[in-house]
N, C-alpha and C. Protein backbone atom coordinates (compact mmCIF):
# COMPACT_ATOMS: atom_id res chain seq x y z
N UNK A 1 19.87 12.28 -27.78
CA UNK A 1 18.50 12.43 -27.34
C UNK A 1 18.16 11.40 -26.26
N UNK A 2 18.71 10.25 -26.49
CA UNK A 2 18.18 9.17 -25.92
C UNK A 2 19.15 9.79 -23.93
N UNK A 3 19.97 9.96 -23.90
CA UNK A 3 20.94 10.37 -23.21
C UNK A 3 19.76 11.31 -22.30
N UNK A 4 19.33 12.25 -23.16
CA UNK A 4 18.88 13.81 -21.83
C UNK A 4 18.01 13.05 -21.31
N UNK A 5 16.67 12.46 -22.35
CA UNK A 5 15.69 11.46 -21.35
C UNK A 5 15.95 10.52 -20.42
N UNK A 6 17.14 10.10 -20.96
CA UNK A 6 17.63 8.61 -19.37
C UNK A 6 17.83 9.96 -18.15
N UNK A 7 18.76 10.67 -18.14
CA UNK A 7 19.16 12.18 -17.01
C UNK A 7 17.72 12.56 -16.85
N UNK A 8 16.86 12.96 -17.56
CA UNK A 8 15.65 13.02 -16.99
C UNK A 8 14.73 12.63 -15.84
N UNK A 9 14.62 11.07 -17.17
CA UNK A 9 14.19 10.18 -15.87
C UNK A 9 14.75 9.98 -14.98
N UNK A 10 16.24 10.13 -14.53
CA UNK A 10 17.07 9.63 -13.71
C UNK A 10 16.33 10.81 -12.11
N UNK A 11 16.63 11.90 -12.79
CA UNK A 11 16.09 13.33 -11.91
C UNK A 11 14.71 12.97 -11.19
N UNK A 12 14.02 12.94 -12.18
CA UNK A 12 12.54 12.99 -11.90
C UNK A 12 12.35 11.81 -10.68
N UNK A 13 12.77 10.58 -11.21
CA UNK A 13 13.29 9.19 -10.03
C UNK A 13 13.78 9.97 -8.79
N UNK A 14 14.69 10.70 -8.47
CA UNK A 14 15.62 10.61 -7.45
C UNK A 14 14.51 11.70 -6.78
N UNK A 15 13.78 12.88 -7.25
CA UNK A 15 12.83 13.67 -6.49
C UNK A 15 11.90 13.01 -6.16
N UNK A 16 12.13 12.32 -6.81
CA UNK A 16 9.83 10.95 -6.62
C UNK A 16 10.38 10.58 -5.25
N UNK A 17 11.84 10.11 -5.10
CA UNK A 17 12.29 8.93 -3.90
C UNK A 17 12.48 10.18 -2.85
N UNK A 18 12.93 10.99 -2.91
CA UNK A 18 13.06 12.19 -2.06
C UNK A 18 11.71 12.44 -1.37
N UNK A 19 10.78 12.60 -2.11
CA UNK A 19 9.78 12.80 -1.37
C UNK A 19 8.82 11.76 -0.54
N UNK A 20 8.92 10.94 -1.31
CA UNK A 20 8.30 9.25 -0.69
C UNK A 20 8.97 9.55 0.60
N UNK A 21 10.43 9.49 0.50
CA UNK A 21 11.25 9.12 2.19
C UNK A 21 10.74 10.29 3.25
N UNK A 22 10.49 11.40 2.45
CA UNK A 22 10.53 12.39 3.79
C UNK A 22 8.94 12.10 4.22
N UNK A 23 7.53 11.45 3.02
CA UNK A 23 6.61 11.23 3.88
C UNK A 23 6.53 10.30 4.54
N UNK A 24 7.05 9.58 4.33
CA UNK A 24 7.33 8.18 4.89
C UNK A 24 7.46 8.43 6.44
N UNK A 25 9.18 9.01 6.26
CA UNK A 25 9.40 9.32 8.27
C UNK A 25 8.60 9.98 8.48
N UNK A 26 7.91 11.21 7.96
CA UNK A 26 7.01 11.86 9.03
C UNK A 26 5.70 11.18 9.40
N UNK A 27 5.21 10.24 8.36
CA UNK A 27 3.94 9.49 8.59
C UNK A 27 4.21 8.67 9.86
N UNK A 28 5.59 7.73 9.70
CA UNK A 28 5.86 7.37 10.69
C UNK A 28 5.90 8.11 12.28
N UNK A 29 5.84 8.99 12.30
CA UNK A 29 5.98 9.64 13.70
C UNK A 29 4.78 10.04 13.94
N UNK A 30 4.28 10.83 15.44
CA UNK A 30 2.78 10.80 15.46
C UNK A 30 2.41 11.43 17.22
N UNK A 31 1.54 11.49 17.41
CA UNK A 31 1.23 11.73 18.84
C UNK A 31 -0.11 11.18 19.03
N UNK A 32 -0.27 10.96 20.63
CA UNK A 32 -1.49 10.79 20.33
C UNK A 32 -2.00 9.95 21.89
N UNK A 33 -3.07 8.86 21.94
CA UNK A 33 -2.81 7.94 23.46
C UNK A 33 -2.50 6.97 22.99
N UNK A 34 -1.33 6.61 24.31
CA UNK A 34 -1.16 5.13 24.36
C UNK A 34 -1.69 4.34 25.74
N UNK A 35 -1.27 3.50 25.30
CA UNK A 35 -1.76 2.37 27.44
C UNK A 35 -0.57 1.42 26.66
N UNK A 36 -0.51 0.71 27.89
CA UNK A 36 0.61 -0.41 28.55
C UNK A 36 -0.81 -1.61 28.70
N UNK A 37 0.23 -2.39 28.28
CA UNK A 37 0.21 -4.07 28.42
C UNK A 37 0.81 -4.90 28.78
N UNK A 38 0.97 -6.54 29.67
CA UNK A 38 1.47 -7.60 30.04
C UNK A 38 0.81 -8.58 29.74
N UNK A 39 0.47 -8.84 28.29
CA UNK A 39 0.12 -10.42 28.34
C UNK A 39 1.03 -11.29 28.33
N UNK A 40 0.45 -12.58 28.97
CA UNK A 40 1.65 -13.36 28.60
C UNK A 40 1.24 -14.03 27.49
N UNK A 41 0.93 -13.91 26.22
CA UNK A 41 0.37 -14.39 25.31
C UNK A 41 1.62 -14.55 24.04
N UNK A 42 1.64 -14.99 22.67
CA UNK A 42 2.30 -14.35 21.84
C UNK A 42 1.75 -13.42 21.09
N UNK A 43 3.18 -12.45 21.19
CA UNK A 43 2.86 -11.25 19.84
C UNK A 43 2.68 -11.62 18.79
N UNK A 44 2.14 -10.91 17.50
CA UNK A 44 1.79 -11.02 16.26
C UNK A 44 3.50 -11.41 15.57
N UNK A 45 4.28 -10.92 16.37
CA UNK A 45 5.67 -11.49 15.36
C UNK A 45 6.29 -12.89 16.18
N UNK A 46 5.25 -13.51 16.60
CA UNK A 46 5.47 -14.51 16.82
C UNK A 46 6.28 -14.70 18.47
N UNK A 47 6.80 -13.78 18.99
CA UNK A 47 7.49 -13.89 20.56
C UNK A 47 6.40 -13.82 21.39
N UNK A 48 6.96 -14.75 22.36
CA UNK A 48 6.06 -14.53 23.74
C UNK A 48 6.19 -12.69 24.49
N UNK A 49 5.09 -12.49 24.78
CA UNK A 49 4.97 -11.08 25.47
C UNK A 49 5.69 -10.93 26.23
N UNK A 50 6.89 -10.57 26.85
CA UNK A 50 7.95 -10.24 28.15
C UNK A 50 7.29 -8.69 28.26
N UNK A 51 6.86 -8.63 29.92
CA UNK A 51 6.03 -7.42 30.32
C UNK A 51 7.53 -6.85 30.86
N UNK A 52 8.72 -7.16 30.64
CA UNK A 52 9.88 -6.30 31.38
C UNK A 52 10.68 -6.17 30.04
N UNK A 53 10.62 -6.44 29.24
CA UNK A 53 11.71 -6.21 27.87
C UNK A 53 10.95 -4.95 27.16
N UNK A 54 11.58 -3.86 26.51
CA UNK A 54 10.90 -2.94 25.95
C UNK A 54 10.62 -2.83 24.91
N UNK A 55 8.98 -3.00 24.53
CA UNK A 55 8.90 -3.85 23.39
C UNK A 55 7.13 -2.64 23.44
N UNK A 56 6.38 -2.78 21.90
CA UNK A 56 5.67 -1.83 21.97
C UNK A 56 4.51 -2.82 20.71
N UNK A 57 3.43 -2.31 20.49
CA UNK A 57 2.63 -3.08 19.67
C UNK A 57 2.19 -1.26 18.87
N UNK A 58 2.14 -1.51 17.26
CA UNK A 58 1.93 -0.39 16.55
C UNK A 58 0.96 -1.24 15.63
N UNK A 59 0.13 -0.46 14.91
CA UNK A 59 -0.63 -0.92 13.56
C UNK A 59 0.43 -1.68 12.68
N UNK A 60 1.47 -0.50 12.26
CA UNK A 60 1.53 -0.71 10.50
C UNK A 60 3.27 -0.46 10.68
N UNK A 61 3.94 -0.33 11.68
CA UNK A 61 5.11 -0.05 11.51
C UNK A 61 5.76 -1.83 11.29
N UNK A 62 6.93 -1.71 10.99
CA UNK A 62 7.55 -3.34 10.44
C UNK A 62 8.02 -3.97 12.15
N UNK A 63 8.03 -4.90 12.16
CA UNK A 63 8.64 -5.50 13.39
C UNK A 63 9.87 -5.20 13.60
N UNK A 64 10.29 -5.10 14.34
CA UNK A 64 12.03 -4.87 14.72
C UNK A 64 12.04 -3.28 14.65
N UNK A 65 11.47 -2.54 13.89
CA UNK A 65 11.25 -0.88 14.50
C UNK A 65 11.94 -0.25 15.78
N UNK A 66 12.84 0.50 15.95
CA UNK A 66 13.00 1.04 17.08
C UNK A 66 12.05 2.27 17.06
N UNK A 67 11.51 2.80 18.34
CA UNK A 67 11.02 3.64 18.16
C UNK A 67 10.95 3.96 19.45
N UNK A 68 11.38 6.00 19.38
CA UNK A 68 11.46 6.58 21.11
C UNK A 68 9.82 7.29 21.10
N UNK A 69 9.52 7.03 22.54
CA UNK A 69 8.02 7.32 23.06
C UNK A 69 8.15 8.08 23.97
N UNK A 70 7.84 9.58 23.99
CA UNK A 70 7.89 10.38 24.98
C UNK A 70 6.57 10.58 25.43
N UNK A 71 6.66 10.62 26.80
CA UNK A 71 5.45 11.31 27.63
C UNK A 71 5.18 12.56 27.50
N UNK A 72 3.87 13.18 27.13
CA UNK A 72 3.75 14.81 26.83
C UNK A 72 4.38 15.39 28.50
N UNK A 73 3.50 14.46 29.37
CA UNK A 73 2.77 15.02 30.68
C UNK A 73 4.23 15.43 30.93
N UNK A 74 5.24 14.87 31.42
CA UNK A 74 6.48 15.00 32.02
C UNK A 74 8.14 14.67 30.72
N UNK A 75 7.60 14.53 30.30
CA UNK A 75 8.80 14.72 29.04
C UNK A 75 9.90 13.63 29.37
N UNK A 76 9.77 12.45 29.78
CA UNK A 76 10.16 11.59 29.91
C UNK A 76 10.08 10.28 28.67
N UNK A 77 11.29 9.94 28.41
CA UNK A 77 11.41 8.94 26.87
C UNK A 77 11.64 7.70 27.27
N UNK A 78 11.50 6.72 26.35
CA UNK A 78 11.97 5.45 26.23
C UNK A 78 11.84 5.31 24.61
N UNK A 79 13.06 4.15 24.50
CA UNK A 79 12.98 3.54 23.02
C UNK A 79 12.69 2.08 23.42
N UNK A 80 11.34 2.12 22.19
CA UNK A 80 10.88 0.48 22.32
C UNK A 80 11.30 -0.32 21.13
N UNK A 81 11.02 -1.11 21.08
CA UNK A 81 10.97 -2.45 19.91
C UNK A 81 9.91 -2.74 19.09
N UNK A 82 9.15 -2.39 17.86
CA UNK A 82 8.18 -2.73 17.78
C UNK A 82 8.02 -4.55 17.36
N UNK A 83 6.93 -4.99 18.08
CA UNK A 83 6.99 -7.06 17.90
C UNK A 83 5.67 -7.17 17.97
N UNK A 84 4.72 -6.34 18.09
CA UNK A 84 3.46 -6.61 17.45
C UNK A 84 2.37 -5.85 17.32
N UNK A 85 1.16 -6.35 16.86
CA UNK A 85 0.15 -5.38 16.20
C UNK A 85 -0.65 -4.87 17.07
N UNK A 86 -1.24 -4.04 17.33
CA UNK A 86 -2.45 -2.53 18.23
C UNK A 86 -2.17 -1.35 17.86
N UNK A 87 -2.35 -0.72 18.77
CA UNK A 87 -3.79 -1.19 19.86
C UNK A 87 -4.96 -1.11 18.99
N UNK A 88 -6.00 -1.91 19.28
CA UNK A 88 -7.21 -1.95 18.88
C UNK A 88 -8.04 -1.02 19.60
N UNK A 89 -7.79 -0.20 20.37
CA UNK A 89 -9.01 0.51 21.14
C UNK A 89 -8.79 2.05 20.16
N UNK A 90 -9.88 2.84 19.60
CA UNK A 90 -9.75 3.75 19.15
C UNK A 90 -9.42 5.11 20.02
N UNK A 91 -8.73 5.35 18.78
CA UNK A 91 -8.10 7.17 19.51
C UNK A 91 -6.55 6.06 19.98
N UNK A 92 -6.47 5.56 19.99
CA UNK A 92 -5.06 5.00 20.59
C UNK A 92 -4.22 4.83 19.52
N UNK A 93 -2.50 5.10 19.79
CA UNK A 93 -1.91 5.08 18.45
C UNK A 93 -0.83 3.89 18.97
N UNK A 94 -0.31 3.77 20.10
CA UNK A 94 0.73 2.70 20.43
C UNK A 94 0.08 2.49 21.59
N UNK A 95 0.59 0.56 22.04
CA UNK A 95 0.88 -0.03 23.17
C UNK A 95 2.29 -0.07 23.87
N UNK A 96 2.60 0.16 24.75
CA UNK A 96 3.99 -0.42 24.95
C UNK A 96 3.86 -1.20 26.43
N UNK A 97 4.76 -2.18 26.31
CA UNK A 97 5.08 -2.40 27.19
C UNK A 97 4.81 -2.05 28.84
N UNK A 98 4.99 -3.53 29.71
CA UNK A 98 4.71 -2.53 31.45
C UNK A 98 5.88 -1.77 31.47
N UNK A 99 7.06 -2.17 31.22
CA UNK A 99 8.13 -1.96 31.14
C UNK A 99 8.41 -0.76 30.55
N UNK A 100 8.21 -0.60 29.70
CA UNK A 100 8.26 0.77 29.00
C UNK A 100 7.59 2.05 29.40
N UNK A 101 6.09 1.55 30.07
CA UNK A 101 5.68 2.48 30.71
C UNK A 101 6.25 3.17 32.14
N UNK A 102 6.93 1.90 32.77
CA UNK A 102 7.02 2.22 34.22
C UNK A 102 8.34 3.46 33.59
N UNK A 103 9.23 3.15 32.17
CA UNK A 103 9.94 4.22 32.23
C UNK A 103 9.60 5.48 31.95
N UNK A 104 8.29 5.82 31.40
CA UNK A 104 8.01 7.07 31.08
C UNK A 104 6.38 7.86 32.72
N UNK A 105 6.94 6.87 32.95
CA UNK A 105 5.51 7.13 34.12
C UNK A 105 4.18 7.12 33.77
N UNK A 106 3.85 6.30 33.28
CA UNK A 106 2.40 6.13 32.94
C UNK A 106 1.81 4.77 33.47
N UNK A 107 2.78 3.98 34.44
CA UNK A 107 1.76 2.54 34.59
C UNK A 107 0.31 3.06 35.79
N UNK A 108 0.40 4.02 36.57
CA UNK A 108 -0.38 4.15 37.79
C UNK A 108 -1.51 4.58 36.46
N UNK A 109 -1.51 5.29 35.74
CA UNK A 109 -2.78 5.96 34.72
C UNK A 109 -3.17 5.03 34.06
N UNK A 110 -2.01 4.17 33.41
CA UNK A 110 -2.81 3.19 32.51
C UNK A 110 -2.50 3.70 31.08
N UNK A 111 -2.59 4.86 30.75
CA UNK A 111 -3.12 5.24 29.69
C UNK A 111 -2.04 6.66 29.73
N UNK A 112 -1.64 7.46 28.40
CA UNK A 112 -0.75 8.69 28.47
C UNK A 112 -1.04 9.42 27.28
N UNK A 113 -0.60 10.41 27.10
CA UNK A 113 -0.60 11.49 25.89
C UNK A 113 1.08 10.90 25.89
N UNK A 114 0.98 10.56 24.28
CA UNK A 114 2.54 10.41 24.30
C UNK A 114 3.02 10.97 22.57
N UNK A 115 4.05 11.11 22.46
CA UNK A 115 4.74 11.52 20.93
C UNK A 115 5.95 10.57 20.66
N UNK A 116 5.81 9.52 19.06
CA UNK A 116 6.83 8.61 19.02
C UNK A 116 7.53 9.07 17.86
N UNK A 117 8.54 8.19 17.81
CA UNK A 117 9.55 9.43 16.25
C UNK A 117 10.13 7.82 16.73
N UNK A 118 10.39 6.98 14.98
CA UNK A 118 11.07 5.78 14.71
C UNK A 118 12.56 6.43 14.97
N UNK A 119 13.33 5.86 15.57
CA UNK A 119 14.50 5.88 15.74
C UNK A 119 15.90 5.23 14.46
N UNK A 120 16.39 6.29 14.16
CA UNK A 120 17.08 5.51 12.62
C UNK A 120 17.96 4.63 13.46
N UNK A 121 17.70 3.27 12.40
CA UNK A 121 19.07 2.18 12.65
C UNK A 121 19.99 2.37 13.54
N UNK A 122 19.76 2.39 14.71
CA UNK A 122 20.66 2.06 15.78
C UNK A 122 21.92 3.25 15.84
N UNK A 123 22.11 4.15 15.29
CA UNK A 123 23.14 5.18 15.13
C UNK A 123 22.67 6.50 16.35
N UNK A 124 22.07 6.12 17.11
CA UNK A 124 21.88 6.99 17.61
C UNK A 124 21.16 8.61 17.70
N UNK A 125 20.15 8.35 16.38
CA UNK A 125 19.37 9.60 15.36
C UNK A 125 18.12 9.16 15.52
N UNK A 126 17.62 10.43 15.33
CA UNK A 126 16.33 10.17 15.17
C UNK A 126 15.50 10.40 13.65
N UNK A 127 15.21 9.42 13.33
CA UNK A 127 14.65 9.95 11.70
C UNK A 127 13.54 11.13 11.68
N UNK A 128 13.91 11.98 10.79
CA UNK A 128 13.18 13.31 9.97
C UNK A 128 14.23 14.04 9.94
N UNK A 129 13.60 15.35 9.86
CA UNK A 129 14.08 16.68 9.53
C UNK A 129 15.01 16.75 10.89
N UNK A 130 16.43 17.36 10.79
CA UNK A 130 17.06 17.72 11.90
C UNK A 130 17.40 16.62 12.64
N UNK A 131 18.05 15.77 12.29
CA UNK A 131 18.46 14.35 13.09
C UNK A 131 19.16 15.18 14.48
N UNK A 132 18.64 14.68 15.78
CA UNK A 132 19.28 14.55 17.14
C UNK A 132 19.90 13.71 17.56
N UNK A 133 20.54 13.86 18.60
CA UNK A 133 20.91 12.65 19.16
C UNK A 133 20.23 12.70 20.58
N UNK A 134 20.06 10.99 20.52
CA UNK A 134 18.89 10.53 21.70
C UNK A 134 19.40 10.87 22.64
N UNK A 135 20.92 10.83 23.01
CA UNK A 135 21.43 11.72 24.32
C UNK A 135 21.53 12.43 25.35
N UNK A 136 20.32 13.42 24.38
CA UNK A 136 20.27 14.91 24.27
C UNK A 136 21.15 15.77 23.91
């Protein structure tokens, strides 16, 4: 008896974690506006701002985050770094970088319609449903 309930719980555990992870990555991903920044100030994780290293400011994602940022307008990507906290202006979901912007074309606007998806651990995937490769 004691046996089917441990397999039980064991089941019931491994669907609870199944589902946590898949809301998890999708919470993580998102669309929405961003703008570009150069302070030379420090970030919330403690580094000085480099306006040429590709680096991005999110609410709630963890520091060290990779994460690719596509431009709706022209479908142009970059993967940033996340190293600190924003944007504070509402309706805005990421900052990134001058740097980051000049790669997706948004420094002349300031501001972009963009879509980000955390990038899994360095393997070259993109976390959710249907892993790609950043490649194309």
């Amino acid at each position: 008896m004691t046996t089917n309930r441990r397999s039980t719980f064991a089941a019931a555990s491994i669907a609870a974690f199944a589902i946590f992870a898949s809301a998890q990555s999708s919470a993580a991903a998102g669309c929405g506006h961003a703008s570009w920044y150069a302070l030379g100030s420090k970030t919330a994780s403690g580094e000085r701002m480099n306006a040429s290293l590709l680096t991005a400011a999110h609410r709630t994602l963890p520091f060290g985050t990779k994460v690719m940022v596509t431009n709706k307008r022209n479908g142009k990507s970059v993967v940033v770094r996340i190293n600190d906290r924003g944007p504070f202006i509402r309706g805005r979901v990421i900052d990134v970088s001058k740097a980051a912007a000049k790669n997706i074309g948004m420094v002349q606007s300031g501001t972009a319609q963009v879509c980000y998806q955390i990038v899994d651990g360095g393997n070259g995937k993109i976390a959710g449903k249907g892993l790609k490769n950043i490649d194309g």
